[in-house]
Protein backbone atom coordinates (compact mmCIF):
# COMPACT_ATOMS: atom_id res chain seq x y z
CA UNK A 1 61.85 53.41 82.57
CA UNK A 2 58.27 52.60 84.41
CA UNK A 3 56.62 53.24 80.94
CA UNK A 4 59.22 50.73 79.37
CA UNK A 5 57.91 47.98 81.80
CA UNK A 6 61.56 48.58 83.98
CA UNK A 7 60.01 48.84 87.18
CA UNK A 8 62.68 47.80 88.77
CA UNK A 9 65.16 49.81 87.68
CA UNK A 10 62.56 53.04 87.96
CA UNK A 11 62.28 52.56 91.48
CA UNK A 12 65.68 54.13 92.92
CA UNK A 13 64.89 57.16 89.50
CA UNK A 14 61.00 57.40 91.42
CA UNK A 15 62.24 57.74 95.15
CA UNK A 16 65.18 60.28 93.96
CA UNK A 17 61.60 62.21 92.56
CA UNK A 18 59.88 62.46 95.21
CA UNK A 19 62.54 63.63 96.88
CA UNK A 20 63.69 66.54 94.86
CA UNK A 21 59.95 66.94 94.35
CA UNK A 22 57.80 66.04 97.44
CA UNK A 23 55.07 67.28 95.77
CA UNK A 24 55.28 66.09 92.40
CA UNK A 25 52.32 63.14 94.08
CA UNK A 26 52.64 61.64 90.29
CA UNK A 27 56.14 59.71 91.69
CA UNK A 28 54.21 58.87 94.41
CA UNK A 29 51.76 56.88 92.53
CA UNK A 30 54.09 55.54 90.12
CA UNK A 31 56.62 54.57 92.43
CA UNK A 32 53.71 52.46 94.18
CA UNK A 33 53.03 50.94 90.79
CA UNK A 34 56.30 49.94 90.11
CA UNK A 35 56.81 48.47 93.58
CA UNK A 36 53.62 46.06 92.86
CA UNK A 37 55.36 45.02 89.84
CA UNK A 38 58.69 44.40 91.25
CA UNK A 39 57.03 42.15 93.60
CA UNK A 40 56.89 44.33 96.96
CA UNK A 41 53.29 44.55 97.12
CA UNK A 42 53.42 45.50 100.90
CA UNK A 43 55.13 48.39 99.97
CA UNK A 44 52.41 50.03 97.46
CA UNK A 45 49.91 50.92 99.65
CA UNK A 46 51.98 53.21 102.07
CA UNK A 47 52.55 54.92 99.50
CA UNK A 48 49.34 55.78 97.95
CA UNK A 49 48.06 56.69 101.12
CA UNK A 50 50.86 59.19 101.35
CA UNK A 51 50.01 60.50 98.03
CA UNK A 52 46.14 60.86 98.93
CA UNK A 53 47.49 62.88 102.24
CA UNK A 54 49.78 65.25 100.78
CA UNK A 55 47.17 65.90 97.85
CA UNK A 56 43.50 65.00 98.81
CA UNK A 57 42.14 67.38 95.87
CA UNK A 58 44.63 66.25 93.39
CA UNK A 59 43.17 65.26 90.22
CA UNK A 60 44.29 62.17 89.67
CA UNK A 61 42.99 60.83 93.17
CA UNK A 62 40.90 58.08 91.71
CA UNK A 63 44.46 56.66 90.32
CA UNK A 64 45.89 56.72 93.85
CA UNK A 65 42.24 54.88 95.03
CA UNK A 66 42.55 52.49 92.09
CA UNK A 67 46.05 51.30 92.57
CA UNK A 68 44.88 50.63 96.63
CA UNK A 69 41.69 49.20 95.70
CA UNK A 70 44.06 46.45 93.20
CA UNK A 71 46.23 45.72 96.24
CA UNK A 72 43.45 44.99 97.64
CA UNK A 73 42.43 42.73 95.21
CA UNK A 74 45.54 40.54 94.69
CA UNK A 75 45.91 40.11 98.18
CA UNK A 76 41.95 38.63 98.18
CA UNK A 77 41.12 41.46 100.56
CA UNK A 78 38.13 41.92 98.36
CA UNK A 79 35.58 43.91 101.04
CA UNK A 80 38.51 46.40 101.07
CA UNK A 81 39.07 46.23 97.08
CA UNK A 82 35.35 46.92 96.43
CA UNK A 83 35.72 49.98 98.91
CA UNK A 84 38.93 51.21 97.28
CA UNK A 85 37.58 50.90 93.70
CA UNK A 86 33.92 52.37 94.39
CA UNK A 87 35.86 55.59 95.83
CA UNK A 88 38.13 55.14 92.63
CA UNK A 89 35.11 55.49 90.38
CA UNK A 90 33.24 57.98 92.51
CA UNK A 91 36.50 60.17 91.95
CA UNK A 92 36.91 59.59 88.13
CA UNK A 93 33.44 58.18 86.61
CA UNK A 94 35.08 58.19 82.90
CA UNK A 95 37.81 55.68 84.05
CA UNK A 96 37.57 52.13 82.72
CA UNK A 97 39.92 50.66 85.41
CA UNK A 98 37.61 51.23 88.42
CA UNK A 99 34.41 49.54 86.42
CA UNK A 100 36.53 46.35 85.03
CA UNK A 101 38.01 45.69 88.57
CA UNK A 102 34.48 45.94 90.27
């Protein structure tokens, strides 16, 4: 559903993830994405920084970075975006998403 664009309706299928999974961190960071698109941008944060504690040498850490860093940035925290996203790209140099947002 999240890679249809049904955030909302991926949410409740996310958290029921995590939970039969805690540490399957890919809900995690999805569930946080489909939060900010559902409109509870409060709410997407938390969870990345759960993610990033429960797997600080995951792989796909500079996702969980990202996604904080563009909180960040639609909120016009931008001191705390450029933090988020430099630690993004220091984690994953060959992602685009990191660069653009800097």
């Amino acid at each position: 559903m999240r890679w249809q664009g049904r955030c909302e309706e991926a949410i409740l299928e996310l958290e029921t993830a995590f939970e039969l999974n805690p540490n399957w961190l890919n809900s995690l960071d999805q569930l946080a994405w489909c939060k900010l698109m559902a409109g509870s941008i409060d709410e997407a944060i938390p969870l990345e920084e759960r993610a990033i504690r429960l797997g600080p040498r995951d792989p796909f850490i500079g996702n969980f970075y990202s996604r904080i860093g563009l909180v960040h940035l639609l909120q016009s925290h931008l001191d705390d975006a450029i933090l988020w996203h430099e630690r993004a790209r220091s984690a994953n140099p060959a992602s685009y998403f990191p660069h653009a947002r800097l």
